[in-house]
Protein backbone atom coordinates (compact mmCIF):
# COMPACT_ATOMS: atom_id res chain seq x y z
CA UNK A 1 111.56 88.61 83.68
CA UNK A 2 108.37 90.41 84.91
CA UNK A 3 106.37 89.45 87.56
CA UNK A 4 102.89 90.59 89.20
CA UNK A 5 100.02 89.43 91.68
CA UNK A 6 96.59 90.47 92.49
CA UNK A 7 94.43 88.95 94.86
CA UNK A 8 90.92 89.57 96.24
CA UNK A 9 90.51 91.94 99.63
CA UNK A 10 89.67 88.99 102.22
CA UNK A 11 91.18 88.74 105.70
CA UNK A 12 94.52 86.47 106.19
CA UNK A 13 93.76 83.46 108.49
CA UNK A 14 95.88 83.29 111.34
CA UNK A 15 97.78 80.31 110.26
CA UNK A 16 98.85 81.75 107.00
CA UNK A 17 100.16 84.83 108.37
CA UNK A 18 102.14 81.97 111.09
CA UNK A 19 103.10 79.80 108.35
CA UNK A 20 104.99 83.01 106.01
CA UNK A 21 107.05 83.69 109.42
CA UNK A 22 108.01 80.65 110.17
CA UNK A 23 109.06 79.57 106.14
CA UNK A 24 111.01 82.94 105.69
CA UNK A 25 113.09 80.79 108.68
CA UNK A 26 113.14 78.13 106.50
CA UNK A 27 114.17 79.31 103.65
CA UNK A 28 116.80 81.25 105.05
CA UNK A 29 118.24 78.13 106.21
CA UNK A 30 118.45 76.25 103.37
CA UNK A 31 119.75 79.39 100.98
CA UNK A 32 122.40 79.43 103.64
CA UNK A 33 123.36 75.63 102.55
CA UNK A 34 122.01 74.57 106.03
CA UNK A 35 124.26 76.51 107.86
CA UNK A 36 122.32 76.60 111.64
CA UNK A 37 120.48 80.16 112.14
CA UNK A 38 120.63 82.42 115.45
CA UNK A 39 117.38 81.11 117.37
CA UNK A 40 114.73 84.18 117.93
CA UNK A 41 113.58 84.94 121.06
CA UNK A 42 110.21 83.87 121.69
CA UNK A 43 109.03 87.21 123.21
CA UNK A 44 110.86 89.45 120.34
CA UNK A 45 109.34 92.34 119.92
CA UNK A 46 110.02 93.04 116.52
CA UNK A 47 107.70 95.24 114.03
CA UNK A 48 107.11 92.32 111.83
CA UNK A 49 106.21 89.90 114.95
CA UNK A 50 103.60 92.66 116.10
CA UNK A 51 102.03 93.71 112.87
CA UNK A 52 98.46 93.27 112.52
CA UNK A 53 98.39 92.20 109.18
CA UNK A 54 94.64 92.13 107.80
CA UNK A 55 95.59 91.02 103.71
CA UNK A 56 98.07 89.57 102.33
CA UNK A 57 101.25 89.82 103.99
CA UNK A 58 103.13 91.24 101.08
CA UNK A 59 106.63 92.83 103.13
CA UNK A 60 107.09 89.62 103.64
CA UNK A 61 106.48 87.79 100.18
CA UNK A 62 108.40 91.08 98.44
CA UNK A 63 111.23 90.66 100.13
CA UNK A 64 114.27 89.62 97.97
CA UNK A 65 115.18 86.85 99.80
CA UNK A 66 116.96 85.27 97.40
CA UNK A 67 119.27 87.68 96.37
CA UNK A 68 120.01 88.41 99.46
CA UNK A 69 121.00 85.01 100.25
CA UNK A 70 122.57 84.33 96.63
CA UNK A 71 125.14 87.81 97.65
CA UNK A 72 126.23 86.36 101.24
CA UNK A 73 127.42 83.08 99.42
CA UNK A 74 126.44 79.33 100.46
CA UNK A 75 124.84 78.62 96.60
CA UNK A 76 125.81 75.67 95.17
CA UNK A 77 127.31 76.42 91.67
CA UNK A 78 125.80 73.33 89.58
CA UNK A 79 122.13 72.64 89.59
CA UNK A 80 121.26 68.90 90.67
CA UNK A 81 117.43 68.40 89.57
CA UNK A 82 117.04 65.57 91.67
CA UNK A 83 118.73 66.99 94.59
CA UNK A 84 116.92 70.47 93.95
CA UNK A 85 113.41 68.43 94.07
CA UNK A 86 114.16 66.64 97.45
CA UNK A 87 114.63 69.40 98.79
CA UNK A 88 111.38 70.98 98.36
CA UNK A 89 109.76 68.20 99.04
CA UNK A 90 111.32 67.93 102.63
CA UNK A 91 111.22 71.72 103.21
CA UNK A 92 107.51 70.96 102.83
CA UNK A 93 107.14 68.16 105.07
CA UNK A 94 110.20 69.86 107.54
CA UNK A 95 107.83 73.59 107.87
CA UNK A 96 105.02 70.72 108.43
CA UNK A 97 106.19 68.96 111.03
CA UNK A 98 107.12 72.37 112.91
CA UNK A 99 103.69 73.65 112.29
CA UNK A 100 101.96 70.83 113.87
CA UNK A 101 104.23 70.79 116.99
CA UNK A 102 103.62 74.70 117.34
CA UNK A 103 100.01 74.16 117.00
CA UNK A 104 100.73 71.54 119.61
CA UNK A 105 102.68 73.05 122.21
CA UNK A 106 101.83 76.90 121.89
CA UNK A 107 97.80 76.50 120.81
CA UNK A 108 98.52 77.68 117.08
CA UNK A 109 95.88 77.73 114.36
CA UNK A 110 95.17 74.23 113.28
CA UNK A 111 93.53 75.79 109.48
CA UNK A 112 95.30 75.20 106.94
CA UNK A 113 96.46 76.44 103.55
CA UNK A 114 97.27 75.03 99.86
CA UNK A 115 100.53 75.73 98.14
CA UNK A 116 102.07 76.25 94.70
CA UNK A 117 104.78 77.80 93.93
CA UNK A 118 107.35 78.00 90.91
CA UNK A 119 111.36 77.80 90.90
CA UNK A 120 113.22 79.42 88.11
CA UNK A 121 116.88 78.52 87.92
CA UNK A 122 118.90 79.14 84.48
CA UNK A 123 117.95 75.80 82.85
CA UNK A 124 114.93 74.84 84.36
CA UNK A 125 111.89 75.22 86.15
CA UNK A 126 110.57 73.50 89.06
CA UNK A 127 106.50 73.53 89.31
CA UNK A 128 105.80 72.97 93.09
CA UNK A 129 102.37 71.77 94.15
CA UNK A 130 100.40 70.61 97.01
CA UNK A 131 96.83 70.79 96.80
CA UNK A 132 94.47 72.76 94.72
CA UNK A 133 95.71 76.08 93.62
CA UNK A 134 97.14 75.58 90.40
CA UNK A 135 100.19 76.57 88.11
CA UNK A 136 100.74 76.31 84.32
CA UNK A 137 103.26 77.86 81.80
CA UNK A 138 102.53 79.05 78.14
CA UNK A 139 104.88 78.34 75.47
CA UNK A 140 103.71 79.33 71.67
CA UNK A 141 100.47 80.70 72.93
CA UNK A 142 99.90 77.10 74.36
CA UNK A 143 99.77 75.60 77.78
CA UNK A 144 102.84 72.90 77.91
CA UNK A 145 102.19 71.93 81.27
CA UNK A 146 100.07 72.48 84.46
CA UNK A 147 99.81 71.09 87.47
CA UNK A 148 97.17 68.31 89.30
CA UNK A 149 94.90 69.37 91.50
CA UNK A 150 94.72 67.10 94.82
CA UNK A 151 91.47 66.70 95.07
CA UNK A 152 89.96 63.90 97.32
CA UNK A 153 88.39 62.14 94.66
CA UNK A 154 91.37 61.13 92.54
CA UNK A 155 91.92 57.85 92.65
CA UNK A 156 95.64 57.95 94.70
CA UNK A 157 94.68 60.51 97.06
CA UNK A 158 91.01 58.14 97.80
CA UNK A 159 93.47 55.30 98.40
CA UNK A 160 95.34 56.77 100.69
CA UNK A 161 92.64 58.62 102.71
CA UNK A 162 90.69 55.02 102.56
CA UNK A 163 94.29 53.63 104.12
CA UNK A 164 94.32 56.22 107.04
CA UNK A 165 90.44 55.16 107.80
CA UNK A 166 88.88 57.94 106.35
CA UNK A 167 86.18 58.34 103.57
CA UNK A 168 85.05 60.35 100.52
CA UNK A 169 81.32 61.83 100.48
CA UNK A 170 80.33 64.55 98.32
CA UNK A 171 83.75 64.38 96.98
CA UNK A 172 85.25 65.71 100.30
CA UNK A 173 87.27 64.02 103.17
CA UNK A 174 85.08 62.69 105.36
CA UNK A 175 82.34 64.91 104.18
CA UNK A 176 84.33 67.83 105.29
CA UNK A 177 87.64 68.78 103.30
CA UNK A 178 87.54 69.77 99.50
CA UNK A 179 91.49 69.09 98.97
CA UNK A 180 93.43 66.39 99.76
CA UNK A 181 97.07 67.60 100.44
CA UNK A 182 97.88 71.12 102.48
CA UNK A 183 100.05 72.78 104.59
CA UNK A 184 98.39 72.20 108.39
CA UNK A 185 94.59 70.92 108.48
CA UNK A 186 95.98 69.13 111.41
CA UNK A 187 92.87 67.96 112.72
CA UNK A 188 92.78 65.46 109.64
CA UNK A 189 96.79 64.56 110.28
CA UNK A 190 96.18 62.99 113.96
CA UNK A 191 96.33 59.36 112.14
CA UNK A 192 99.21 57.93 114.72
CA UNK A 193 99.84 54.51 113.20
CA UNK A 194 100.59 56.57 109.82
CA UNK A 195 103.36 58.17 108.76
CA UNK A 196 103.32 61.63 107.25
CA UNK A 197 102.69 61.54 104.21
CA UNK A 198 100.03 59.20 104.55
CA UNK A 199 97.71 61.13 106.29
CA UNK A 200 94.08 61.81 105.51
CA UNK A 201 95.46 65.23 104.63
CA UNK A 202 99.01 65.22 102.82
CA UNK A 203 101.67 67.57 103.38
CA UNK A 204 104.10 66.22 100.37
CA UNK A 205 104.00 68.44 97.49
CA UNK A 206 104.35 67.31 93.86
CA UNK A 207 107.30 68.68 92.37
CA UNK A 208 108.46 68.75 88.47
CA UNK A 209 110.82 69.78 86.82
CA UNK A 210 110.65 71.08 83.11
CA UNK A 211 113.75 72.37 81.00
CA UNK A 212 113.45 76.17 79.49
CA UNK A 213 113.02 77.36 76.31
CA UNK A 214 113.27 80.45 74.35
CA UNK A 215 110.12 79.91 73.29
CA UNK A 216 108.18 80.42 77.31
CA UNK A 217 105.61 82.98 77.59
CA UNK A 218 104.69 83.32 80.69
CA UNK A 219 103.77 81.29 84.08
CA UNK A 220 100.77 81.35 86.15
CA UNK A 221 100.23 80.51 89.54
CA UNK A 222 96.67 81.14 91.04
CA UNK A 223 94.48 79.37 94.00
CA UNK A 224 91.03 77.66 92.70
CA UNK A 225 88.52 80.34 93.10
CA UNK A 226 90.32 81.03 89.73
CA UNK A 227 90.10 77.82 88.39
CA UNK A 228 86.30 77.22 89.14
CA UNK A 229 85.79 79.74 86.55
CA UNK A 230 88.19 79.71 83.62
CA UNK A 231 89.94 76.74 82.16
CA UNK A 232 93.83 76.45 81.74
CA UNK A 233 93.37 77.19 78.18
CA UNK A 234 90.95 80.01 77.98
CA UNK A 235 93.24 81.60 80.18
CA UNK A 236 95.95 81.17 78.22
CA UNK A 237 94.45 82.52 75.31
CA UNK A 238 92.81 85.60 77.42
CA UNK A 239 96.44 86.24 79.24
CA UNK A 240 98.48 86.26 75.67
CA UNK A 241 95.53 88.43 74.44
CA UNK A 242 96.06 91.09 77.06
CA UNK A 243 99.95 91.18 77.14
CA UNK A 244 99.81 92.62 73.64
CA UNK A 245 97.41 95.84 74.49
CA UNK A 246 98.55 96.77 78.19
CA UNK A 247 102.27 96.04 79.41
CA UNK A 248 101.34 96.73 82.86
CA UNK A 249 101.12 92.97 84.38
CA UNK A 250 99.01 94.11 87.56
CA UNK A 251 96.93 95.54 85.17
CA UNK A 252 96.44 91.97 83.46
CA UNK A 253 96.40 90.44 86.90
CA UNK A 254 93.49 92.64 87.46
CA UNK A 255 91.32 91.86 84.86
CA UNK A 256 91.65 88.31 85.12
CA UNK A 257 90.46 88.36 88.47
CA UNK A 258 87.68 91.05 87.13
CA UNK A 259 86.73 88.03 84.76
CA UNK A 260 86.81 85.91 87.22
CA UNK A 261 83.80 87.70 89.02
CA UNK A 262 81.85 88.22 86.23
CA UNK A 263 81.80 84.78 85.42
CA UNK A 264 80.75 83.93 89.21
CA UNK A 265 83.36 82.46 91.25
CA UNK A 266 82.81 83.23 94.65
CA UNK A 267 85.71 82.03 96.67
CA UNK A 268 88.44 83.95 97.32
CA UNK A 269 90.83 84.41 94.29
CA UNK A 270 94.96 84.92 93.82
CA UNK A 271 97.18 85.25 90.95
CA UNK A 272 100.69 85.73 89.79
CA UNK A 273 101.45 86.34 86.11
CA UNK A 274 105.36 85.90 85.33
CA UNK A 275 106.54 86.86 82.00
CA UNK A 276 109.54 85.66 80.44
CA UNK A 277 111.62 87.40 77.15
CA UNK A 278 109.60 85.56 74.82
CA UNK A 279 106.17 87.15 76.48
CA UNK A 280 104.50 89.19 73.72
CA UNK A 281 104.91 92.61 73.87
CA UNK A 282 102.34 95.58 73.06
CA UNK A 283 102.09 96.83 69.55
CA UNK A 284 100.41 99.60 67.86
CA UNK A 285 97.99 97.35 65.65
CA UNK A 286 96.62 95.49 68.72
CA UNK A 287 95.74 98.87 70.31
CA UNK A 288 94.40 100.16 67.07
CA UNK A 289 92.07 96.43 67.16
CA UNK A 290 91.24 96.91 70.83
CA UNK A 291 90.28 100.40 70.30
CA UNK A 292 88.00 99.56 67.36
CA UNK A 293 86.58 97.03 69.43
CA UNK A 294 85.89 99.19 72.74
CA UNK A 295 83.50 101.82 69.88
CA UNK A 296 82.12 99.21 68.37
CA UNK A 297 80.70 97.99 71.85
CA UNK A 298 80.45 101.70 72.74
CA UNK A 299 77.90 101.62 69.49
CA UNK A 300 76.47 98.58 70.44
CA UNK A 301 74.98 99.56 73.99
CA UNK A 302 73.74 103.09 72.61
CA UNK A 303 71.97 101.20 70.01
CA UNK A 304 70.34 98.74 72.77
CA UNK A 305 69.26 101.42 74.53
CA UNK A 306 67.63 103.39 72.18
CA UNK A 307 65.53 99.88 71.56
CA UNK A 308 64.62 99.78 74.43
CA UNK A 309 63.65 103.36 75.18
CA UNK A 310 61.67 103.00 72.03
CA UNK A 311 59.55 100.93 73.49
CA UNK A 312 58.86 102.81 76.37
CA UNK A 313 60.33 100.39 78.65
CA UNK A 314 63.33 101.02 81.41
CA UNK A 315 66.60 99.71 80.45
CA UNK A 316 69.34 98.02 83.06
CA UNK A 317 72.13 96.89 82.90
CA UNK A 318 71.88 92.90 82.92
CA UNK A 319 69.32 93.10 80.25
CA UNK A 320 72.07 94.87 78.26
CA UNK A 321 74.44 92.34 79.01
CA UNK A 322 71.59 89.85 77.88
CA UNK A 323 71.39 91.54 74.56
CA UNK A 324 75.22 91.84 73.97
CA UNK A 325 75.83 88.36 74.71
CA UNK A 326 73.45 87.55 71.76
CA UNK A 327 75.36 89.43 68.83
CA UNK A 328 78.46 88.38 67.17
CA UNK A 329 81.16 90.70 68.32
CA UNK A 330 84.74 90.38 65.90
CA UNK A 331 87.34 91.08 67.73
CA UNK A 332 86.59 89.60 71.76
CA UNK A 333 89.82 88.21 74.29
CA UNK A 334 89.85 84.90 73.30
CA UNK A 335 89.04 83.50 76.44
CA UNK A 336 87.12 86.07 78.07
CA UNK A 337 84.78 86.72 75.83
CA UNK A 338 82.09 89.89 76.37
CA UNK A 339 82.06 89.18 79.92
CA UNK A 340 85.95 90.26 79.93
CA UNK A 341 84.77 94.09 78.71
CA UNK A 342 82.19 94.28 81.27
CA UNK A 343 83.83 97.80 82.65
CA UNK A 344 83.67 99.18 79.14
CA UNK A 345 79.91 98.15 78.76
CA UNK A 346 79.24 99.85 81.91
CA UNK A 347 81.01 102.93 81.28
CA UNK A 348 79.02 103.18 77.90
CA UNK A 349 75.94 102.34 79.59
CA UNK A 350 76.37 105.11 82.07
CA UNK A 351 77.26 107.57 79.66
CA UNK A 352 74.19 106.97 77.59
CA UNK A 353 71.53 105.55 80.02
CA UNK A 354 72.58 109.11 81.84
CA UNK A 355 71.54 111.34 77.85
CA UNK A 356 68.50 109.28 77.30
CA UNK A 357 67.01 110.51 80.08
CA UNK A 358 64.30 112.87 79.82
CA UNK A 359 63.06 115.57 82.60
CA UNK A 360 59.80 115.80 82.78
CA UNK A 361 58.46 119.40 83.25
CA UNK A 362 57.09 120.44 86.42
């Protein structure tokens, strides 16, 4: 199994960094079989207490917690579904609950953050979800599940916002929030004659459970500023297309985000790509296609521009892009489309845009 992330260079809100501390506590404890942890000193001084950490906090999400936890014992030895989706659940609500009294007692960050996450045990896998970041998996170059968004809108998440005296307007709580279930937003959890998880803002993830097969791809797990530009299918199709030219899964990571630009999203943007046996692989025909593709393009753009130069007129770049997206190319990512060989059209439109042009004499 392979697995890879790429996100977009923004800066880490407080509460997030707060919130990976104080789950790595969590999770310890309940790898452990509940068995009670050594409290930490409030004042420790620690190098991971003191960092000032600007992006994402990857020493904490690369640590291998599990097998760390798995080697010092306390694992059950038979998987209970049910059991294993409780669980989550009220690790959710439990990290929660501790949030919103720290943010009580000690001033934290009330933001707050969406989750979704993925489980992999040998027979199944759990799809964990709670808000608007979504996560699917592909099976025979199809998506055979994905998650719901929690968006404000939907008819059970309206009820119970509508139930905690709140409102929908321009499809946001109270004119304000865009998702209706996250980790802290505690300023829209203050409800005090309603429980937790009926809150204008849920805390309760979503959790299924879906058996493996030989036959899964690969999973993906990305936020929304994906998802406001590319459907679950399209990429699908664009993710399959790209596992079989380049075997280097940040790589792929990286152009989906890349694709995601292009195509205009403008909020911030995370993914993980997770590849099982049955991912496919690189061969030598699809490099030999995608190689044939990259000159035809290549061909392409030089042939734009010497239209346009013929006319005495001053190419750029968009109106090359304009021109491209009007000619039947064999051969695109399904999925992505011209847009997705954007770098290629630039490189090409460098090389050329820098041989057309002419010096005038002094």
């Amino acid at each position: 199994m392979r697995t890879a992330r790429r996100a977009s260079t923004v800066e880490v809100p407080s509460f997030l960094r707060q919130l990976v501390k104080e789950t790595e506590k969590m999770v310890t404890f309940f790898f452990k079989g509940g068995q009670e942890e050594q409290k930490l000193d409030d004042d420790s001084d620690s190098e991971e207490d003191n960092d000032d950490v600007e992006e994402i906090p990857s020493p904490y999400l690369e640590r291998p917690m599990l097998q760390k936890h798995t080697d010092e014992g306390g694992i059950a030895a038979e998987e209970n579904v049910e059991q294993c989706k409780d669980s989550i659940r009220d690790g959710f609500l439990g990290i929660d609950r501790h949030m919103h009294q720290l943010a009580h007692t000690s001033g934290w960050d009330r933001s707050g953050s969406t989750a979704a996450a993925v489980m992999i045990s040998p027979q199944n896998i759990y799809f964990i979800n709670c808000g608007d970041s979504r996560t699917f998996l592909c099976r025979n170059r199809q998506v055979v599940f994905y998650t719901e968004d929690h968006k404000p809108f939907n008819p059970r998440e309206k009820e119970r916002i509508q139930n905690a005296g709140g409102s929908v307007t321009l499809q946001r709580i109270n004119g304000s929030l865009a998702v209706s279930r996250a980790l802290g937003d505690f300023t829209f959890k203050e409800v005090e004659w309603r429980t937790q998880t009926e809150q204008l803002v849920s805390p309760e993830p979503e959790v299924y459970d879906l058996e493996r097969s030989p036959s899964d791809e690969f999973l993906v797990v990305a936020c929304d500023g994906v998802w406001d530009a590319i459907s679950n299918e399209e990429l699908c199709a664009f993710v399959h297309n790209r596992l079989s030219v380049c075997d280097d899964l940040r790589e792929v990571c990286s152009q989906v985000i890349d694709l995601c630009l292009y195509k205009g999203s403008l909020d911030n943007m995370s993914i993980i790509i997770i590849c099982f046996r049955g991912a496919p692989q690189v061969t030598p025909e699809a490099l030999q296609r995608e190689a044939e593709l990259e000159q035809l393009i290549d061909l392409k753009v030089k042939d734009i521009l010497q239209l346009i130069r013929s006319k005495n007129e001053e190419p750029d770049l968009l109106r090359v892009m304009k021109f491209l997206s009007t000619e039947s190319i064999p051969g695109l990512p399904p999925g992505g489309g011209i847009t997705s060989k954007r770098d290629c059209i630039i490189a090409a439109y460098q090389k050329y845009s820098a041989a057309f042009t002419t010096i005038e004499p002094v």
